[in-house]
C-alpha atoms as a PDB file:
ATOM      1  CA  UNK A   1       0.000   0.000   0.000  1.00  0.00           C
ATOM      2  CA  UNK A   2       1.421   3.271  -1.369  1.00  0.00           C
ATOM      3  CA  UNK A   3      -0.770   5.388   1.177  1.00  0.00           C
ATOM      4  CA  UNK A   4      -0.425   6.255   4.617  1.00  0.00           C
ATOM      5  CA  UNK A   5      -3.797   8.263   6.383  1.00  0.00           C
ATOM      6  CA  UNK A   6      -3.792  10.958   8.533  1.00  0.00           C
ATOM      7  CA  UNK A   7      -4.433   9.142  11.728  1.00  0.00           C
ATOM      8  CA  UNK A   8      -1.864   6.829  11.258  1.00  0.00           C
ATOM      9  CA  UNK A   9       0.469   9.506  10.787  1.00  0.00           C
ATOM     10  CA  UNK A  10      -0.492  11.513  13.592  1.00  0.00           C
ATOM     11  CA  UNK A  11       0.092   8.321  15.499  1.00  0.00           C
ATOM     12  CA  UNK A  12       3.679   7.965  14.231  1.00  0.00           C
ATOM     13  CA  UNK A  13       5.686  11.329  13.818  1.00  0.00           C
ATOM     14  CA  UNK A  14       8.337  10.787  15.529  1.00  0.00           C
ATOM     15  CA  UNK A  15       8.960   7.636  13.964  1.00  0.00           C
ATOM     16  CA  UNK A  16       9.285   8.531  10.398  1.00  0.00           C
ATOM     17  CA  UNK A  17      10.401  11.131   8.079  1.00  0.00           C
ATOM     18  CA  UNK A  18       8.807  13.314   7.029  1.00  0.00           C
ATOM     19  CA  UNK A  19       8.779  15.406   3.749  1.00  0.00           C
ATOM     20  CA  UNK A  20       7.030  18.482   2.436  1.00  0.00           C
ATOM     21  CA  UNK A  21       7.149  18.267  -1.676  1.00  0.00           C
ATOM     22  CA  UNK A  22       4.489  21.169  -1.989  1.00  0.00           C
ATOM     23  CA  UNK A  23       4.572  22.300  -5.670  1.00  0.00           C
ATOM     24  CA  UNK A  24       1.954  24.502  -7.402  1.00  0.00           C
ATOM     25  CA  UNK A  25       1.562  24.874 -11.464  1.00  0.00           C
ATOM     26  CA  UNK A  26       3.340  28.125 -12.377  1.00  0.00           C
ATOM     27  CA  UNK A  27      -0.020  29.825 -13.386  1.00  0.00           C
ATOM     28  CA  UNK A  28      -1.122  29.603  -9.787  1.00  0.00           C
ATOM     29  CA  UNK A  29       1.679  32.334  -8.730  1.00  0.00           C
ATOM     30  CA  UNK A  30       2.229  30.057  -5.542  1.00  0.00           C
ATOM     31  CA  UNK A  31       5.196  29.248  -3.868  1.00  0.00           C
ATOM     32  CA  UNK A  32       5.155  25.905  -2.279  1.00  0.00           C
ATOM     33  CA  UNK A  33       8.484  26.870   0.258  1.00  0.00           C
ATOM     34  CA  UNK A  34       7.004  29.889   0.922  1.00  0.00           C
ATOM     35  CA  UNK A  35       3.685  28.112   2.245  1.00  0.00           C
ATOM     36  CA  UNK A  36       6.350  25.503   4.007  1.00  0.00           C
ATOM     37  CA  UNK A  37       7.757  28.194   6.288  1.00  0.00           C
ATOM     38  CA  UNK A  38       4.575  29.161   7.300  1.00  0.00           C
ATOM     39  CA  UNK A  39       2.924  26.094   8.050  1.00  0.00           C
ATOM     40  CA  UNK A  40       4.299  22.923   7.772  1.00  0.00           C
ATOM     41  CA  UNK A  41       3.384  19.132  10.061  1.00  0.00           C
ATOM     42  CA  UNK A  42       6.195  19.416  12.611  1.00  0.00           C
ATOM     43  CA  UNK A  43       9.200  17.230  11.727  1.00  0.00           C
ATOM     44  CA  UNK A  44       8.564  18.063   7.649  1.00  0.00           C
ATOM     45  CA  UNK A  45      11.935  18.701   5.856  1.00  0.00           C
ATOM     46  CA  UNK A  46      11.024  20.441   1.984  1.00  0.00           C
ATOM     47  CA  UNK A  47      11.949  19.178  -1.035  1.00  0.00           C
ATOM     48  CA  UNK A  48      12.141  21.542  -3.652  1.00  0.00           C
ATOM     49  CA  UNK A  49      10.277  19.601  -7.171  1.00  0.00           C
ATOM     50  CA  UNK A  50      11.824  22.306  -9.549  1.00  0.00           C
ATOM     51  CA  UNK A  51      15.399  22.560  -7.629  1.00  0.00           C
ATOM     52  CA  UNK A  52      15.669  19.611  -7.545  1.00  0.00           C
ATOM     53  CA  UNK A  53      15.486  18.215 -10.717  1.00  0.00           C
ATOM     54  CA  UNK A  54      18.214  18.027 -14.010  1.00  0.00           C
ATOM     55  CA  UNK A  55      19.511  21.400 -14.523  1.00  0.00           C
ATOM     56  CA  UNK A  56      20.954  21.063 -17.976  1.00  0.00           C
ATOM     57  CA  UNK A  57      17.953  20.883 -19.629  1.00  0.00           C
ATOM     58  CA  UNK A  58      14.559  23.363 -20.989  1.00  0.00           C
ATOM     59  CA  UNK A  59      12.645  20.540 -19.907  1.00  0.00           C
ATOM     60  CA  UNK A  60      10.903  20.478 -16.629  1.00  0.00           C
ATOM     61  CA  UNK A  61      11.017  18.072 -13.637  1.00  0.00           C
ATOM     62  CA  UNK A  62      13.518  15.717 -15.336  1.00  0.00           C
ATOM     63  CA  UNK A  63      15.303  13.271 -13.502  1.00  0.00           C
ATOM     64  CA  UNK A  64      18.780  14.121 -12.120  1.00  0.00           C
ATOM     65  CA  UNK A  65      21.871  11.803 -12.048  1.00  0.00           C
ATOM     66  CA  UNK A  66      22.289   9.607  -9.158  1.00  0.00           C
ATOM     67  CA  UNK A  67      25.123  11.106  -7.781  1.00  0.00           C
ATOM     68  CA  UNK A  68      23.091  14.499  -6.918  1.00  0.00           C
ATOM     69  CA  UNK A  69      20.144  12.645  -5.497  1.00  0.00           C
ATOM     70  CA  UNK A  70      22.730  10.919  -3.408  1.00  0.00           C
ATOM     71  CA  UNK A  71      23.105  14.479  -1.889  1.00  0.00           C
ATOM     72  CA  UNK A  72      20.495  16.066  -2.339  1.00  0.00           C
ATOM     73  CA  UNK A  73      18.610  12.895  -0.100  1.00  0.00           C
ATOM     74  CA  UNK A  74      21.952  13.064   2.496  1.00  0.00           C
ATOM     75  CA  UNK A  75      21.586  16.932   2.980  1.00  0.00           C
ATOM     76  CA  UNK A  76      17.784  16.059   4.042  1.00  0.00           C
ATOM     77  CA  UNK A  77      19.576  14.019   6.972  1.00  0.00           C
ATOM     78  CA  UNK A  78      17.424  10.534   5.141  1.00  0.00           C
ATOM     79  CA  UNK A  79      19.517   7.093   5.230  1.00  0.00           C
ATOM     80  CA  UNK A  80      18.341   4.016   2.950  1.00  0.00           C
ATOM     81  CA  UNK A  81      16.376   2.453   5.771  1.00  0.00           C
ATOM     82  CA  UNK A  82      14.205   4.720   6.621  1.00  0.00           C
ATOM     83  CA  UNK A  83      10.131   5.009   6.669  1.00  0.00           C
ATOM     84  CA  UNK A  84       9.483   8.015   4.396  1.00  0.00           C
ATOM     85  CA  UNK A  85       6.162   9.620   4.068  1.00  0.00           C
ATOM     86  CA  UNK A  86       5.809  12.747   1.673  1.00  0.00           C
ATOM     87  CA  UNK A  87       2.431  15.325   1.735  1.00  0.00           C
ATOM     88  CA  UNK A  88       1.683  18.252  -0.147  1.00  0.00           C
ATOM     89  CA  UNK A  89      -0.197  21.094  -0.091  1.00  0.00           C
ATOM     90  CA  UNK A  90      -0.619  20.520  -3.810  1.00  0.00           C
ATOM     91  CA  UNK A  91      -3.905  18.180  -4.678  1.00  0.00           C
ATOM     92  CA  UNK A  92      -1.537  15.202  -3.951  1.00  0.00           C
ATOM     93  CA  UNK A  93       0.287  15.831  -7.581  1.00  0.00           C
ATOM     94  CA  UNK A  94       3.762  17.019  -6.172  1.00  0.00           C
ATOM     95  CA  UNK A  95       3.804  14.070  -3.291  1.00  0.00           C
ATOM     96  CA  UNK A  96       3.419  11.390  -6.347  1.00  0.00           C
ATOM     97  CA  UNK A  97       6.057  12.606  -8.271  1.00  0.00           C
ATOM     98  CA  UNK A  98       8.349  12.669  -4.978  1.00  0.00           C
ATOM     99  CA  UNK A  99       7.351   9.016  -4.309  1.00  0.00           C
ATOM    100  CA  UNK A 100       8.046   8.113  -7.564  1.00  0.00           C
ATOM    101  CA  UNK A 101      11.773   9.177  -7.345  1.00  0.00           C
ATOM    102  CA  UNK A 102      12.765   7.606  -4.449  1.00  0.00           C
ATOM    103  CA  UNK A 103      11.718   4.367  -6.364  1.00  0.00           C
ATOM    104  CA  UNK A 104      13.431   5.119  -8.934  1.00  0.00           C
ATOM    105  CA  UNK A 105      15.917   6.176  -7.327  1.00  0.00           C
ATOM    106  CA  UNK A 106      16.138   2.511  -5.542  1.00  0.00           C
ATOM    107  CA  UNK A 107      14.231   2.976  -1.819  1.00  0.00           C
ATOM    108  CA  UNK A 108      12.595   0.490  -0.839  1.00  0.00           C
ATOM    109  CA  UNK A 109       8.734   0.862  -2.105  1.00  0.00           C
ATOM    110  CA  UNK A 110       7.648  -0.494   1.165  1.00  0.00           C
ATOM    111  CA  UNK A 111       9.480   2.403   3.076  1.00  0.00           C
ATOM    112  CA  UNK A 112       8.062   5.259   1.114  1.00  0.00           C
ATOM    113  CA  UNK A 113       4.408   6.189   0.996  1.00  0.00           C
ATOM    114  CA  UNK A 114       2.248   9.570   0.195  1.00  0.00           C
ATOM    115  CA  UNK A 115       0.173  10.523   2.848  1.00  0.00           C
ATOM    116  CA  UNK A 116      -3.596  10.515   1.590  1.00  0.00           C
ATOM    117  CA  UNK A 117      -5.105  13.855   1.717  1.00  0.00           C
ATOM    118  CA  UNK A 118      -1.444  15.727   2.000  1.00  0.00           C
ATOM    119  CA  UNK A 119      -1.910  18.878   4.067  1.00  0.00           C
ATOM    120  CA  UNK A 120      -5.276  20.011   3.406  1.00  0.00           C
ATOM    121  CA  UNK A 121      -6.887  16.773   4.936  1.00  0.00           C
ATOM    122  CA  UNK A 122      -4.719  17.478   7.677  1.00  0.00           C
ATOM    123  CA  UNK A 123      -5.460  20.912   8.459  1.00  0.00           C
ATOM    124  CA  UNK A 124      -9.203  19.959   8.137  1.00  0.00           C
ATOM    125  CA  UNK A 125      -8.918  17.557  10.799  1.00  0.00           C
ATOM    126  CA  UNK A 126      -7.671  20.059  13.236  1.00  0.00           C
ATOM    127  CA  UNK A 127      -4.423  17.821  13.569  1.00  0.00           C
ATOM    128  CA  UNK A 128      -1.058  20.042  14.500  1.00  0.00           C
ATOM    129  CA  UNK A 129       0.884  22.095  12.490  1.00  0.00           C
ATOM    130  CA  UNK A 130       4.173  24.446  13.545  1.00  0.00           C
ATOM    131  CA  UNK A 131       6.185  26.582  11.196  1.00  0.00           C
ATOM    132  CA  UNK A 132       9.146  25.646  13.289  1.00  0.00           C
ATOM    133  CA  UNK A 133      12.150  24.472  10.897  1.00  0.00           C
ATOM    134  CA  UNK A 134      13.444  20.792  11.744  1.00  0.00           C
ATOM    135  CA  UNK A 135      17.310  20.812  11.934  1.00  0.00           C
ATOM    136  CA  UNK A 136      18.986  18.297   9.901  1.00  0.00           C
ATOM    137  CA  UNK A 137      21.746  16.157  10.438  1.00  0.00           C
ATOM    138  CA  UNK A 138      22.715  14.970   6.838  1.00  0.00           C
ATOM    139  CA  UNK A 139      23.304  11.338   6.570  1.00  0.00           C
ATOM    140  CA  UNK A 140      25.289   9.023   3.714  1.00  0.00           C
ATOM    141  CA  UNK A 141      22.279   7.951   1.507  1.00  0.00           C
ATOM    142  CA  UNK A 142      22.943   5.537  -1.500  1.00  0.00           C
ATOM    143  CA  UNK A 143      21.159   5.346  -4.634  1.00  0.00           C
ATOM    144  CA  UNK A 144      20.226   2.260  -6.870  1.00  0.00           C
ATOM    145  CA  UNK A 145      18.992   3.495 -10.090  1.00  0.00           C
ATOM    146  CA  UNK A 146      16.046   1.792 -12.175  1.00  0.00           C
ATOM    147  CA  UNK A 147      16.511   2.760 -15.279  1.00  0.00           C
ATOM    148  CA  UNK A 148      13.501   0.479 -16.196  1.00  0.00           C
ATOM    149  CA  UNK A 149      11.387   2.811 -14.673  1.00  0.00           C
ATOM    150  CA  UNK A 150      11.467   5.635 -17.044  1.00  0.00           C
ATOM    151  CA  UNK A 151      10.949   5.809 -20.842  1.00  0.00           C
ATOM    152  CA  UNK A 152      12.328   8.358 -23.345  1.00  0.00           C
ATOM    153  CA  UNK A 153      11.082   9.986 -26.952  1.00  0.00           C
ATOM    154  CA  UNK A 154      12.351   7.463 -28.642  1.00  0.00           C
ATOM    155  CA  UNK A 155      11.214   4.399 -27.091  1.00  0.00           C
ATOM    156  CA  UNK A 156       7.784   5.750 -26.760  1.00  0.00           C
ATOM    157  CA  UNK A 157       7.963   6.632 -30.665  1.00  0.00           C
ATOM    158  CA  UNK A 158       8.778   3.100 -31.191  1.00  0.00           C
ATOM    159  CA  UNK A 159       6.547   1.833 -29.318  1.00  0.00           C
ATOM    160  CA  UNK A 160       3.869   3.509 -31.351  1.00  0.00           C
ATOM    161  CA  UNK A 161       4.739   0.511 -33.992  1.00  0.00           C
ATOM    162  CA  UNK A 162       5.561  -2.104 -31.577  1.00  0.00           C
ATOM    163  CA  UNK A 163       2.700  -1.676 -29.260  1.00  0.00           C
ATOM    164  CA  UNK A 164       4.679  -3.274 -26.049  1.00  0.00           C
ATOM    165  CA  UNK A 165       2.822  -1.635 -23.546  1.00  0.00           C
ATOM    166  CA  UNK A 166       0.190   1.371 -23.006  1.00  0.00           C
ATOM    167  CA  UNK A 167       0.567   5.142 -22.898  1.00  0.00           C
ATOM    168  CA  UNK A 168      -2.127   6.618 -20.446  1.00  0.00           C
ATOM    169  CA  UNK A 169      -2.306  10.563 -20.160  1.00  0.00           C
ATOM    170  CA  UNK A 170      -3.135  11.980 -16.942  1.00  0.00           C
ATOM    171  CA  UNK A 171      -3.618  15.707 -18.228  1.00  0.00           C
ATOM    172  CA  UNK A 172      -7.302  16.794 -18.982  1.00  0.00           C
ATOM    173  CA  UNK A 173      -9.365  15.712 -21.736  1.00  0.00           C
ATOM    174  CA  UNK A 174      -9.175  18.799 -22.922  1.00  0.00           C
ATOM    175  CA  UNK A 175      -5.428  19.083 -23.518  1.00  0.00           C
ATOM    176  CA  UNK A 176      -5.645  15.454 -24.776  1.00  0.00           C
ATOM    177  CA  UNK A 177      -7.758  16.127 -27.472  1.00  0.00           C
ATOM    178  CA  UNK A 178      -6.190  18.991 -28.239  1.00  0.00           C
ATOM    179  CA  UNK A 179      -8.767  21.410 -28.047  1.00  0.00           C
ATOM    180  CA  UNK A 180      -7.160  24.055 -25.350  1.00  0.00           C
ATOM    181  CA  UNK A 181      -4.268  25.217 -25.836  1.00  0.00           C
ATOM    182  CA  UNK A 182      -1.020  23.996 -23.585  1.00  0.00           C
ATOM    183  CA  UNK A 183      -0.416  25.815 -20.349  1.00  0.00           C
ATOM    184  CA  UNK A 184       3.320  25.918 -21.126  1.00  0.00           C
ATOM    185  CA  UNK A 185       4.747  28.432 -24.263  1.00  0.00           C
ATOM    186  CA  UNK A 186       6.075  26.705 -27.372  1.00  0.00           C
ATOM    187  CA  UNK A 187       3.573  23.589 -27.012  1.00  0.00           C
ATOM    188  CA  UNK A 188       1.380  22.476 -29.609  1.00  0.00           C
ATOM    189  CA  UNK A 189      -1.727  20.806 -28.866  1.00  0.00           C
ATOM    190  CA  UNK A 190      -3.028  17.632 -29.175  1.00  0.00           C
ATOM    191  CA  UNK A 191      -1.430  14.024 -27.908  1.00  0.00           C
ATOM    192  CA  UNK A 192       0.796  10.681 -28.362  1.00  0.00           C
ATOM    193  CA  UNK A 193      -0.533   8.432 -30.905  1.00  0.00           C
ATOM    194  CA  UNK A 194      -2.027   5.152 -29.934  1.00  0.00           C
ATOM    195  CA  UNK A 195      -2.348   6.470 -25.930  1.00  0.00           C
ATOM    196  CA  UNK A 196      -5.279   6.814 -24.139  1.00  0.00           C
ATOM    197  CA  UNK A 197      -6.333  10.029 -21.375  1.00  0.00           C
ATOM    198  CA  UNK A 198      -7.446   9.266 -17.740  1.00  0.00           C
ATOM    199  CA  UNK A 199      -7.207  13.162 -16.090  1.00  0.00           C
ATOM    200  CA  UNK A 200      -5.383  12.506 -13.089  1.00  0.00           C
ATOM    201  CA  UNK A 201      -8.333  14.688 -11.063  1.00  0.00           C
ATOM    202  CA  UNK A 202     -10.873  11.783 -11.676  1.00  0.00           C
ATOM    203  CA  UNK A 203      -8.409   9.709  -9.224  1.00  0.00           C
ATOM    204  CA  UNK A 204      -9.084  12.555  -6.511  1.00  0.00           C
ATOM    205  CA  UNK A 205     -11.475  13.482  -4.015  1.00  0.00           C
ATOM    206  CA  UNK A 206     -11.914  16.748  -3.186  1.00  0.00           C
ATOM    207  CA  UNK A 207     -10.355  16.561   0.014  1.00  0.00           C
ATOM    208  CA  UNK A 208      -7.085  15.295  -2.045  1.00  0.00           C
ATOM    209  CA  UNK A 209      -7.732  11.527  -0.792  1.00  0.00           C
ATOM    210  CA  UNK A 210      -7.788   9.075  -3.376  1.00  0.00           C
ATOM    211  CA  UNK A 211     -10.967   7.270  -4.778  1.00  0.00           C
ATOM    212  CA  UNK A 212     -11.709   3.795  -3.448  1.00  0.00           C
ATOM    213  CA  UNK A 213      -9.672   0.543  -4.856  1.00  0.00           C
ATOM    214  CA  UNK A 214     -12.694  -0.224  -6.743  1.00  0.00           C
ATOM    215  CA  UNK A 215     -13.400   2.723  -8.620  1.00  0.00           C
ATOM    216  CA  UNK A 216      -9.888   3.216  -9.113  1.00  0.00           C
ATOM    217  CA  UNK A 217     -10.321  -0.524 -10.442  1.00  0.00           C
ATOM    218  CA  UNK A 218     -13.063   0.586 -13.152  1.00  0.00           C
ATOM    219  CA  UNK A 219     -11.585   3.856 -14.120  1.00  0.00           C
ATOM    220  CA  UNK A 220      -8.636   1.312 -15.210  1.00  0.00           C
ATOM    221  CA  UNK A 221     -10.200  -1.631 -16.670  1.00  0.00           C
ATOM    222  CA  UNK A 222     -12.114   1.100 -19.122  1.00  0.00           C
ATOM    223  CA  UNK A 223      -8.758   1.587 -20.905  1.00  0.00           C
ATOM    224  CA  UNK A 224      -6.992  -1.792 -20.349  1.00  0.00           C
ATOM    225  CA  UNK A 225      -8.286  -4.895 -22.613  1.00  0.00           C
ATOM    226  CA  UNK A 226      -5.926  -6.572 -20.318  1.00  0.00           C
ATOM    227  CA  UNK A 227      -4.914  -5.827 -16.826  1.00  0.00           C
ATOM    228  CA  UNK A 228      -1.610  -7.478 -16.978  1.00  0.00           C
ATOM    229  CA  UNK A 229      -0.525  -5.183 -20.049  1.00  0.00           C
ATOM    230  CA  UNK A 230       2.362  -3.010 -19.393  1.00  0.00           C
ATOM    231  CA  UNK A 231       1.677   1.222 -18.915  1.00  0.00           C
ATOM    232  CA  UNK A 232       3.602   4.012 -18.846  1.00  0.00           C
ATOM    233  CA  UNK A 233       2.219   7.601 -17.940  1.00  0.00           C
ATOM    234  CA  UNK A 234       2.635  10.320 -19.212  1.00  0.00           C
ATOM    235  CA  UNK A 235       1.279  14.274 -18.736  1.00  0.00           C
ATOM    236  CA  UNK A 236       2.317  17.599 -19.310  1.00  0.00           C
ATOM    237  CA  UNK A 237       5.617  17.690 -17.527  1.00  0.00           C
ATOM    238  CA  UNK A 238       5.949  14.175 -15.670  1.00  0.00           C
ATOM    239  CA  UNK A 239       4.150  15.242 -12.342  1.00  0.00           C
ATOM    240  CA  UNK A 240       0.926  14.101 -12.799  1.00  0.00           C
ATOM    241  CA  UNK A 241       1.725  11.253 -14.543  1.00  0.00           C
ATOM    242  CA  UNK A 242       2.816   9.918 -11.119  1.00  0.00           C
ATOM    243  CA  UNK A 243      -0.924  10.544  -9.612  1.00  0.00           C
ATOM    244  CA  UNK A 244      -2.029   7.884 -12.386  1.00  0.00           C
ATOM    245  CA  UNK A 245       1.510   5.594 -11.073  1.00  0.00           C
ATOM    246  CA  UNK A 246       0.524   5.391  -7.592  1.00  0.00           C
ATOM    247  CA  UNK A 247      -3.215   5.116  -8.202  1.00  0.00           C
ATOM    248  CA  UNK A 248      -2.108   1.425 -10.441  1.00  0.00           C
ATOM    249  CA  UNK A 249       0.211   0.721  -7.207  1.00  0.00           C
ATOM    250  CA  UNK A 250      -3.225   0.494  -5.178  1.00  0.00           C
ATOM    251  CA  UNK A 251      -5.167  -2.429  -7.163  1.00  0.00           C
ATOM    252  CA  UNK A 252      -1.633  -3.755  -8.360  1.00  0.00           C
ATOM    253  CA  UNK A 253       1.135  -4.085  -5.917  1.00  0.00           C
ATOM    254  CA  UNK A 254       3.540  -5.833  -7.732  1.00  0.00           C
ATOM    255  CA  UNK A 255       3.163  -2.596 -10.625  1.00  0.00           C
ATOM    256  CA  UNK A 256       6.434  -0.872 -10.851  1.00  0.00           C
ATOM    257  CA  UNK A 257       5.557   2.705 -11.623  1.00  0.00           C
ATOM    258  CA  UNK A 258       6.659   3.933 -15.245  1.00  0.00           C
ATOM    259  CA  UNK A 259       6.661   7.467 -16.448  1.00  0.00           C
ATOM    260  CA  UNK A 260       7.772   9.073 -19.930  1.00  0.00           C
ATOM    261  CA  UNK A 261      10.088  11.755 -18.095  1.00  0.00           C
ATOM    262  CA  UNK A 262       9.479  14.525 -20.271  1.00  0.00           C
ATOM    263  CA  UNK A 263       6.037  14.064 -21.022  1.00  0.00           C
ATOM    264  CA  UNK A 264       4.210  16.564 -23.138  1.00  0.00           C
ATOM    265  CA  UNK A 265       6.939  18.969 -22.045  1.00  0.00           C
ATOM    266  CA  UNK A 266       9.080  17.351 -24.642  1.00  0.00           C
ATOM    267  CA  UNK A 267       6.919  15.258 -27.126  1.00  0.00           C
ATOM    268  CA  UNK A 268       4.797  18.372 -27.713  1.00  0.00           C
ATOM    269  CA  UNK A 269       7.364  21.327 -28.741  1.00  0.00           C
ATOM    270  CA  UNK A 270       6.696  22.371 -31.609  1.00  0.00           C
END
């Protein structure tokens, strides 16, 4: 199970680690550390989405090399055994994406979860919050890469022949289709060929918990003439993409979660 609830967390803070990944869409004009240092569950260290991901790149939210997750993870004072459980203040989107590197990155997928509801469940529920600033001891963390877990341009262009597994879309119908324009500059509209849309926000409550297994089930088995098919998810800029990943993880928990890194960030420049 890739979720932890509120409860349970409030009954084990000082047990785990503890990460605030709050991230908002640029259009928004919010700043996810900003909101951090204001109000954050008390042990919470942030991780920065946009720091830190590649740097040498136009491309958003790409993976970095192992060596600077290594310390980016070891500043954050987090060691290869421990329980990790990531919120956001974010509709969930941000906290996938975190959960999803760390696996990728090689921690174990039983020792990283997203807590269900992130922040705003939390606040709802009257449960604590400080804006106190957790001092961190770094640690020596080591990264396993899983290269498996990620596909590029070119494999998913080949795969538009080959037809190994399925590309589902987590951005709106909308952008699928290609009838709104792209939020980003320089983006044409429209989609991959051959791959099918399921809008991340239909896997959502509004209080940022997930739907139940079995509607999460159905939403699914609408796309997939067979459930043990292989998918990869894509989106706009490989965050929501890991909403649909973790969402699979629930009715399938031997699914190792696959993402096309640069998404319609990349496939869609014109």
């Amino acid at each position: 199970m890739s979720l932890v609830s509120t409860d349970w967390l409030m009954a084990n803070l000082d047990k785990v680690k503890i990460i605030d990944c709050s991230w908002h869409m640029p259009q928004t004009k919010r700043n996810g550390f900003e909101e951090y240092k204001k109000q954050h569950i008390k042990n919470a260290i942030y991780f920065d989405l946009d720091k830190n991901s590649k740097k040498d790149t136009d491309l958003p939210h790409m993976l970095i090399d192992k060596k600077s997750w290594e310390n980016i993870v070891s500043n954050m004072g987090i060691k290869n055994d421990d329980q990790i459980i990531v919120y956001d203040n974010s509709d969930v989107i941000s906290s996938c994406r975190c959960w999803y590197n760390f696996i990728y990155f090689g921690h174990n997928p039983n020792l990283i979860k997203v807590l269900d509801g992130g922040l705003k469940k939390w606040v709802n529920e009257k449960k604590p919050t400080t804006n106190d600033i957790v001092n961190i001891k770094p640690s020596h963390y080591s990264a396993n890469e899983k290269i498996e877990l990620v596909k590029n341009k070119a494999q998913i262009n080949e795969n538009i022949l080959t037809k190994e597994f399925l590309v589902i879309d987590a951005r709106s119908k909308e952008r699928f289709e290609g009838v709104v324009p792209e939020p980003r500059k320089g983006l044409k509209s429209g989609s991959i060929n051959n791959s099918y849309c399921l809008p991340f926000s239909e896997l959502i409550n509004a209080d940022h918990t997930f739907i139940d297994k079995k509607k999460i089930f159905q939403k699914f088995s609408s796309i997939k003439s067979s459930l043990d098919k292989n998918i990869v998810f894509t989106c706009g800029s490989g965050v929501t993409a890991a909403v649909l990943a973790l969402a699979y993880s629930l009715i399938d928990n031997k699914y190792n979660p696959v993402i096309y890194d640069g998404s319609w960030s990349e496939y869609g420049k014109s």
